[in-house]
PDB file of N, CA and C in Angstrom:
ATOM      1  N   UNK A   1      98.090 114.705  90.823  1.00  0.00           N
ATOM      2  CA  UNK A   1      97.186 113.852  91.559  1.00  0.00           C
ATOM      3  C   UNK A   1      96.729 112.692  90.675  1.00  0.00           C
ATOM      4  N   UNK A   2      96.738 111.494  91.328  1.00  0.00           N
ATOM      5  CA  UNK A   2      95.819 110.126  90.428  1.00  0.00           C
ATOM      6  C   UNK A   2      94.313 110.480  90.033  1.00  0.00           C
ATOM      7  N   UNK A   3      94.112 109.952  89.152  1.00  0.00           N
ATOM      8  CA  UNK A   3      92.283 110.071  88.842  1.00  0.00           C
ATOM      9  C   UNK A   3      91.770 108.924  88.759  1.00  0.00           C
ATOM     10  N   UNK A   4      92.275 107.267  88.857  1.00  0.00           N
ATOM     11  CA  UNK A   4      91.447 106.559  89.467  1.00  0.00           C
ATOM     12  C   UNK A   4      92.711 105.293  88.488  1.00  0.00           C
ATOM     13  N   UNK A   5      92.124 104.166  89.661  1.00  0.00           N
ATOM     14  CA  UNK A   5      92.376 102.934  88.781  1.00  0.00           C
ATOM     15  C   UNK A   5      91.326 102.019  88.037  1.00  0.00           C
ATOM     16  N   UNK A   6      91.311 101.369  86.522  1.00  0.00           N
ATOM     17  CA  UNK A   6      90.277 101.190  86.103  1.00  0.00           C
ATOM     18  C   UNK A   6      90.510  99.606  85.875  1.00  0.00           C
ATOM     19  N   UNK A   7      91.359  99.194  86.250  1.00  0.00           N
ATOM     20  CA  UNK A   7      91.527  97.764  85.968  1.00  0.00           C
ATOM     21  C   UNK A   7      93.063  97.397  86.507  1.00  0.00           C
ATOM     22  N   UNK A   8      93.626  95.736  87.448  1.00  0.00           N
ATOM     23  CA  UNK A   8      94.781  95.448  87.207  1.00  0.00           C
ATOM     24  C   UNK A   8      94.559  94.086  86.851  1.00  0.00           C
ATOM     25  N   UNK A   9      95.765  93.717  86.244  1.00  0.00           N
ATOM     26  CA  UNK A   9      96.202  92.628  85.542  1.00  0.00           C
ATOM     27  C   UNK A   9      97.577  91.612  86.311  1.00  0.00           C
ATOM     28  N   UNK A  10      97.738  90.765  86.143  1.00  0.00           N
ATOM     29  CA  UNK A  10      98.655  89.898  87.203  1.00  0.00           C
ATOM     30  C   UNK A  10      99.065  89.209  86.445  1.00  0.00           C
ATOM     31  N   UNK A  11     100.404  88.122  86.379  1.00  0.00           N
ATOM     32  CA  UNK A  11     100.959  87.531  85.595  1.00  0.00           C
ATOM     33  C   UNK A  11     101.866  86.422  86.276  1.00  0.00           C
ATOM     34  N   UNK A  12     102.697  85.181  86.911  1.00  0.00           N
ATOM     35  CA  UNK A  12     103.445  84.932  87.306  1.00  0.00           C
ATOM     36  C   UNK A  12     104.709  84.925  86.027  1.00  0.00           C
ATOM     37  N   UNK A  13     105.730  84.802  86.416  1.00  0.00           N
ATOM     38  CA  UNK A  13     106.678  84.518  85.602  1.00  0.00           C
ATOM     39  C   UNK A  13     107.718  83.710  86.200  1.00  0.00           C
ATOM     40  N   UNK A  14     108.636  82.746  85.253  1.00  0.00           N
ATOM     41  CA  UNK A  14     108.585  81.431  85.396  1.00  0.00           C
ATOM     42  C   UNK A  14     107.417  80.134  85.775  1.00  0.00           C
ATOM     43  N   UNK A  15     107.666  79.191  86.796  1.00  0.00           N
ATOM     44  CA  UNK A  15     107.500  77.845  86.898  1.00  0.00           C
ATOM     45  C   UNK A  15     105.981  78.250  87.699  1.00  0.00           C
ATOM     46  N   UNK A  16     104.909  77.382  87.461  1.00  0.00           N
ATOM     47  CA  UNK A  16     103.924  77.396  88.603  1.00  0.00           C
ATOM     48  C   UNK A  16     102.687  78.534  88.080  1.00  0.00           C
ATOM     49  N   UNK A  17     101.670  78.770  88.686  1.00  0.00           N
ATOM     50  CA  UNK A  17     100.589  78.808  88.157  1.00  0.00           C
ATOM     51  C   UNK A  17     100.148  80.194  88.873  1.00  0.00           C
ATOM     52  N   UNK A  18      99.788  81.255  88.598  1.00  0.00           N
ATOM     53  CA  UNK A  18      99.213  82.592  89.418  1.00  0.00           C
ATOM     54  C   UNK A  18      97.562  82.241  88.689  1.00  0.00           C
ATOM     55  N   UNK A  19      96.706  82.995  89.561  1.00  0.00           N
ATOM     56  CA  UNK A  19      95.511  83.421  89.346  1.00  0.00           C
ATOM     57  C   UNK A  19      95.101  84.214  90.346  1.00  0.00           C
ATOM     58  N   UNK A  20      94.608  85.784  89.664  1.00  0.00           N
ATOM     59  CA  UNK A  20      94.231  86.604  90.439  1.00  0.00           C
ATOM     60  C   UNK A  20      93.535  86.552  90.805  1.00  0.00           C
ATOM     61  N   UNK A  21      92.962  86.919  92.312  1.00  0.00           N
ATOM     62  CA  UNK A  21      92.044  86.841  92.876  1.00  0.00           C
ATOM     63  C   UNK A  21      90.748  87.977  93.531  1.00  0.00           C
ATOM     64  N   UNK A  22      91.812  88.713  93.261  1.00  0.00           N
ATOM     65  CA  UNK A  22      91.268  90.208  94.183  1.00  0.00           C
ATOM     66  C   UNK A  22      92.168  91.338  94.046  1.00  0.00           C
ATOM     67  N   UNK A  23      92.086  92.638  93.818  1.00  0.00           N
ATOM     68  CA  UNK A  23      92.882  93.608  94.295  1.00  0.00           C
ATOM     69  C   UNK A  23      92.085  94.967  94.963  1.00  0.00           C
ATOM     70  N   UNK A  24      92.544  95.866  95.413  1.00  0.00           N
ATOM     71  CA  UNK A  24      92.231  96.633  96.143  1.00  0.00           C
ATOM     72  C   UNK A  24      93.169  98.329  95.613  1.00  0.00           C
ATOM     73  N   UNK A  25      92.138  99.053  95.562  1.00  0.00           N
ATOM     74  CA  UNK A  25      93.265 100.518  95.149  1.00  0.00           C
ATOM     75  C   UNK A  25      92.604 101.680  96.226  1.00  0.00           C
ATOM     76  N   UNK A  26      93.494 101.728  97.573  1.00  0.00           N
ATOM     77  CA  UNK A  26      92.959 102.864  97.958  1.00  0.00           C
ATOM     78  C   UNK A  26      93.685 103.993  97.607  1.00  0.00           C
ATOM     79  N   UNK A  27      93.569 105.782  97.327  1.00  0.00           N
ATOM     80  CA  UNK A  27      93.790 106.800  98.361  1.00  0.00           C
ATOM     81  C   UNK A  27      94.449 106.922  99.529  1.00  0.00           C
ATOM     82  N   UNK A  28      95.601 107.385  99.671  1.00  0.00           N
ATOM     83  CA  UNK A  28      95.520 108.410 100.933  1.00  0.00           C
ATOM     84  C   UNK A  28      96.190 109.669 100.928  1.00  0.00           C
ATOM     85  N   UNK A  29      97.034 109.974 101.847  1.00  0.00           N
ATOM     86  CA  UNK A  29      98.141 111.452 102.034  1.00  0.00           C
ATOM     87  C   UNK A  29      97.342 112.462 101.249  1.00  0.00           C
ATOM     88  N   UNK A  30      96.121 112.591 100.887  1.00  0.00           N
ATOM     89  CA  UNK A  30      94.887 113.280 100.258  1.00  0.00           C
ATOM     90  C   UNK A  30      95.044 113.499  98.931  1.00  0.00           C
ATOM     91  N   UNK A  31      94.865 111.866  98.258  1.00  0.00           N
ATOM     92  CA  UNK A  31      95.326 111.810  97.064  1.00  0.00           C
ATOM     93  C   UNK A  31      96.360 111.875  96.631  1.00  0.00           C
ATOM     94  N   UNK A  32      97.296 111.892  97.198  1.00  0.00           N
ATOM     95  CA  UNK A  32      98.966 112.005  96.375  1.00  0.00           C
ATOM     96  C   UNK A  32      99.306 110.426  96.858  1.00  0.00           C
ATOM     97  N   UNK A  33      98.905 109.486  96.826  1.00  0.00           N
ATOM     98  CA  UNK A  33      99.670 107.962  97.622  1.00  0.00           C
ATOM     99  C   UNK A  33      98.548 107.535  97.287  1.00  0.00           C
ATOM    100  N   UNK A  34      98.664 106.317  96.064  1.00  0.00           N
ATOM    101  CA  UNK A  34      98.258 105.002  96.191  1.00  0.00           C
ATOM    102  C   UNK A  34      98.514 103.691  96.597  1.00  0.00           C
ATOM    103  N   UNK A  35      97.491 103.096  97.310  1.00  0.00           N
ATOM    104  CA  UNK A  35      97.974 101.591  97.959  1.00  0.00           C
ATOM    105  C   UNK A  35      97.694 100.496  96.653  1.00  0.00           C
ATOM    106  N   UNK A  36      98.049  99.994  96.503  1.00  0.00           N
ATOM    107  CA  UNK A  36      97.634  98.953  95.704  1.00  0.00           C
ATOM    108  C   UNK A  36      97.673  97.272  96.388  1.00  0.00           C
ATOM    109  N   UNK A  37      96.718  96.364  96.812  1.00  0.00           N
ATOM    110  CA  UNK A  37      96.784  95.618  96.769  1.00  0.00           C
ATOM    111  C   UNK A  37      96.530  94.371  96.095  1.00  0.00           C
ATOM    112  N   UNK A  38      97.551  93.211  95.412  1.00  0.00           N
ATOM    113  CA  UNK A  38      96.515  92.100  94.501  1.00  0.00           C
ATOM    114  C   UNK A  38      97.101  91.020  95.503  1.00  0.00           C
ATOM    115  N   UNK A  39      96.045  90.208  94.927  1.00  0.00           N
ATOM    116  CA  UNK A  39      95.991  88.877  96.020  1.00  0.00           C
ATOM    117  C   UNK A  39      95.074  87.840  95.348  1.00  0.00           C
ATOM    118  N   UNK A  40      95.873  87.008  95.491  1.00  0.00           N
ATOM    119  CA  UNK A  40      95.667  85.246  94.390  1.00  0.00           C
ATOM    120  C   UNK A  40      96.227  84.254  95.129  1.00  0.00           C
ATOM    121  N   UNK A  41      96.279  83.245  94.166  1.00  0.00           N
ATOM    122  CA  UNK A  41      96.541  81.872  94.360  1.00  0.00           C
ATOM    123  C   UNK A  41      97.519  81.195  93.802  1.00  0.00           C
ATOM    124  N   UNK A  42      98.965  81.214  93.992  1.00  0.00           N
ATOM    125  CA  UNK A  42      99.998  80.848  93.301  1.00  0.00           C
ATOM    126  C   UNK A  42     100.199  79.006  93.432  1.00  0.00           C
ATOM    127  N   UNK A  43     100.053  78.129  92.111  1.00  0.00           N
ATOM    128  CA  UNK A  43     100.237  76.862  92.670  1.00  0.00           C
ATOM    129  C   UNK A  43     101.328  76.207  91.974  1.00  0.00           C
ATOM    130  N   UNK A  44     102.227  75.578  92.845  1.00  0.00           N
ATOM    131  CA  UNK A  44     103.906  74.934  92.316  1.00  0.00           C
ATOM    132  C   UNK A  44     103.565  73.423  92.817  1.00  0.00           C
ATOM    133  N   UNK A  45     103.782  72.294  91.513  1.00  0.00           N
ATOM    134  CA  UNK A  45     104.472  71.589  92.451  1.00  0.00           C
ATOM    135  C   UNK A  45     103.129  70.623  92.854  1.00  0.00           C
ATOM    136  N   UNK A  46     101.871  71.125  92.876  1.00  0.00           N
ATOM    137  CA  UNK A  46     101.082  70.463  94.171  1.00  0.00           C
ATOM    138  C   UNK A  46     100.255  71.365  94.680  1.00  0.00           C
ATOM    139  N   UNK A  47     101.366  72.229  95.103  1.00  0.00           N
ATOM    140  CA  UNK A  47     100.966  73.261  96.300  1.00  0.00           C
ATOM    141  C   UNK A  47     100.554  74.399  96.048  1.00  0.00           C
ATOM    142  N   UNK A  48      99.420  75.082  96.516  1.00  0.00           N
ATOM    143  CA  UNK A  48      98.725  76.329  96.117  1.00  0.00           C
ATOM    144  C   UNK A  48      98.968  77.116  97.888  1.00  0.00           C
ATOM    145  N   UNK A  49      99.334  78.529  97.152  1.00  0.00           N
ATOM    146  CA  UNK A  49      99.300  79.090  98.488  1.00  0.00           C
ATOM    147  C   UNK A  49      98.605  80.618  97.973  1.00  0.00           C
ATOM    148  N   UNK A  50      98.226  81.004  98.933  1.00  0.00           N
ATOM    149  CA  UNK A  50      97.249  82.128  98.793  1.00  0.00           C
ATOM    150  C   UNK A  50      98.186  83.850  99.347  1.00  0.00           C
ATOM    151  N   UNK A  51      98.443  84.483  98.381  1.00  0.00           N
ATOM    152  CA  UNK A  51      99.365  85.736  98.650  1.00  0.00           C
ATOM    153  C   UNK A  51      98.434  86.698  98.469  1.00  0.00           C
ATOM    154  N   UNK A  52      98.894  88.190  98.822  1.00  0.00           N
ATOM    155  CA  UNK A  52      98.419  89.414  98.836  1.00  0.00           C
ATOM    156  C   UNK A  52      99.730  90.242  99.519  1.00  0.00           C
ATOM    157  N   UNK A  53      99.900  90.922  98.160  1.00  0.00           N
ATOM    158  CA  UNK A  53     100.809  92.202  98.115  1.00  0.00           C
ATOM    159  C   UNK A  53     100.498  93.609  98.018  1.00  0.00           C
ATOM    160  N   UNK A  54     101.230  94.467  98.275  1.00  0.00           N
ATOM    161  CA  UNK A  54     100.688  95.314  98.469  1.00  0.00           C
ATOM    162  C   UNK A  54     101.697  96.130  98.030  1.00  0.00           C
ATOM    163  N   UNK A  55     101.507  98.147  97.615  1.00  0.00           N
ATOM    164  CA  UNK A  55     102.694  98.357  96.684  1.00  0.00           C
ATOM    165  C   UNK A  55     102.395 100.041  97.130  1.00  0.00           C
ATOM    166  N   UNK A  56     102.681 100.662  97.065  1.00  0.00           N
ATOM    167  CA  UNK A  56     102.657 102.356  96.722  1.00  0.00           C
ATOM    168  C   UNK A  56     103.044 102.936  95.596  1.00  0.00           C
ATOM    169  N   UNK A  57     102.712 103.891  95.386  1.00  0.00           N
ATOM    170  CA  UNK A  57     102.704 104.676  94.430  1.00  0.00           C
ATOM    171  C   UNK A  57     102.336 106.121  95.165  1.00  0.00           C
ATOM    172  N   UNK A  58     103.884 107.139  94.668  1.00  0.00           N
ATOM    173  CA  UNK A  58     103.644 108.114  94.885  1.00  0.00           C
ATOM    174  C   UNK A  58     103.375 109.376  94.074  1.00  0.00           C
ATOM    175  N   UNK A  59     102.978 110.556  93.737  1.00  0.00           N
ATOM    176  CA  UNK A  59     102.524 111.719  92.905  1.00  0.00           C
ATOM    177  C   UNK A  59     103.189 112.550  94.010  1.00  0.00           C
ATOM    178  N   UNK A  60     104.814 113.023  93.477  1.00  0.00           N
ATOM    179  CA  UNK A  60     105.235 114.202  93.009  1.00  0.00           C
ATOM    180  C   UNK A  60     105.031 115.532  93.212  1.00  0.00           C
ATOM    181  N   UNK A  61     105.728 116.487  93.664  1.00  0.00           N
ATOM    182  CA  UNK A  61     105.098 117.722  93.679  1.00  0.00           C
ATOM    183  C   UNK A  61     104.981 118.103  92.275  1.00  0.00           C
ATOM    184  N   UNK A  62     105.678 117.819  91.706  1.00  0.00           N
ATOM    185  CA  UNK A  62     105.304 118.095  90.038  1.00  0.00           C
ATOM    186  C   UNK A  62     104.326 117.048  88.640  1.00  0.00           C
ATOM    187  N   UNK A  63     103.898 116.500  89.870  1.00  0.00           N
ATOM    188  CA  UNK A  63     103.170 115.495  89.031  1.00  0.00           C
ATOM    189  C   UNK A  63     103.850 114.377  88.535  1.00  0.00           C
ATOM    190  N   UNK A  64     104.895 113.838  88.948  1.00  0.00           N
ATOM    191  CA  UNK A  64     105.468 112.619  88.567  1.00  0.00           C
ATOM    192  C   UNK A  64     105.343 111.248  89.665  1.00  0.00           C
ATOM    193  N   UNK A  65     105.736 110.474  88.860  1.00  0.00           N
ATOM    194  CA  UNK A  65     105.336 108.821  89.743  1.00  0.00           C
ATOM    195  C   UNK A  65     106.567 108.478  90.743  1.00  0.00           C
ATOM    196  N   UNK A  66     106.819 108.934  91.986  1.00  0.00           N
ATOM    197  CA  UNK A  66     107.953 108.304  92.681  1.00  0.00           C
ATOM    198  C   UNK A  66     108.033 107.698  93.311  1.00  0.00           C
TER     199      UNK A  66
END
C-alpha cells in the first residue's frame, strides 16, 4: 500500500518554458491506485498554454509499483 505523497517536482525538456502550477494526489481501489495530477503553464514561441495531466500508479499484490 502507498503511505502518502510529500512533494512533486516538474521539469520540461527541450525548447520552451514549464512552470508548475498545481498537482493533485488522490487514493482510490482502497489504497492500492494512485491518481496523480500536475498542471502548469507551458510557454513556446509566444505562446503559453495551460496543461494538466494526469497518471496512475499501481501497488501490486506483493507490494510492487505496476
Amino acid at each position: 500500500m502507498f503511505a502518502g505523497v510529500k512533494s512533486i517536482a516538474s521539469d520540461a525538456s527541450g525548447s520552451g518554458n514549464w512552470t508548475l502550477t498545481g498537482y493533485s494526489a488522490e487514493l482510490i481501489d482502497g489504497g492500492r491506485t494512485y491518481v496523480i495530477t500536475v498542471s502548469g503553464k507551458y510557454s513556446y514561441n509566444g505562446v503559453t498554454y495551460t496543461i494538466s495531466k494526469s497518471i496512475e500508479f499501481y501497488c501490486n499484490v506483493d507490494d510492487s509499483i505496476g
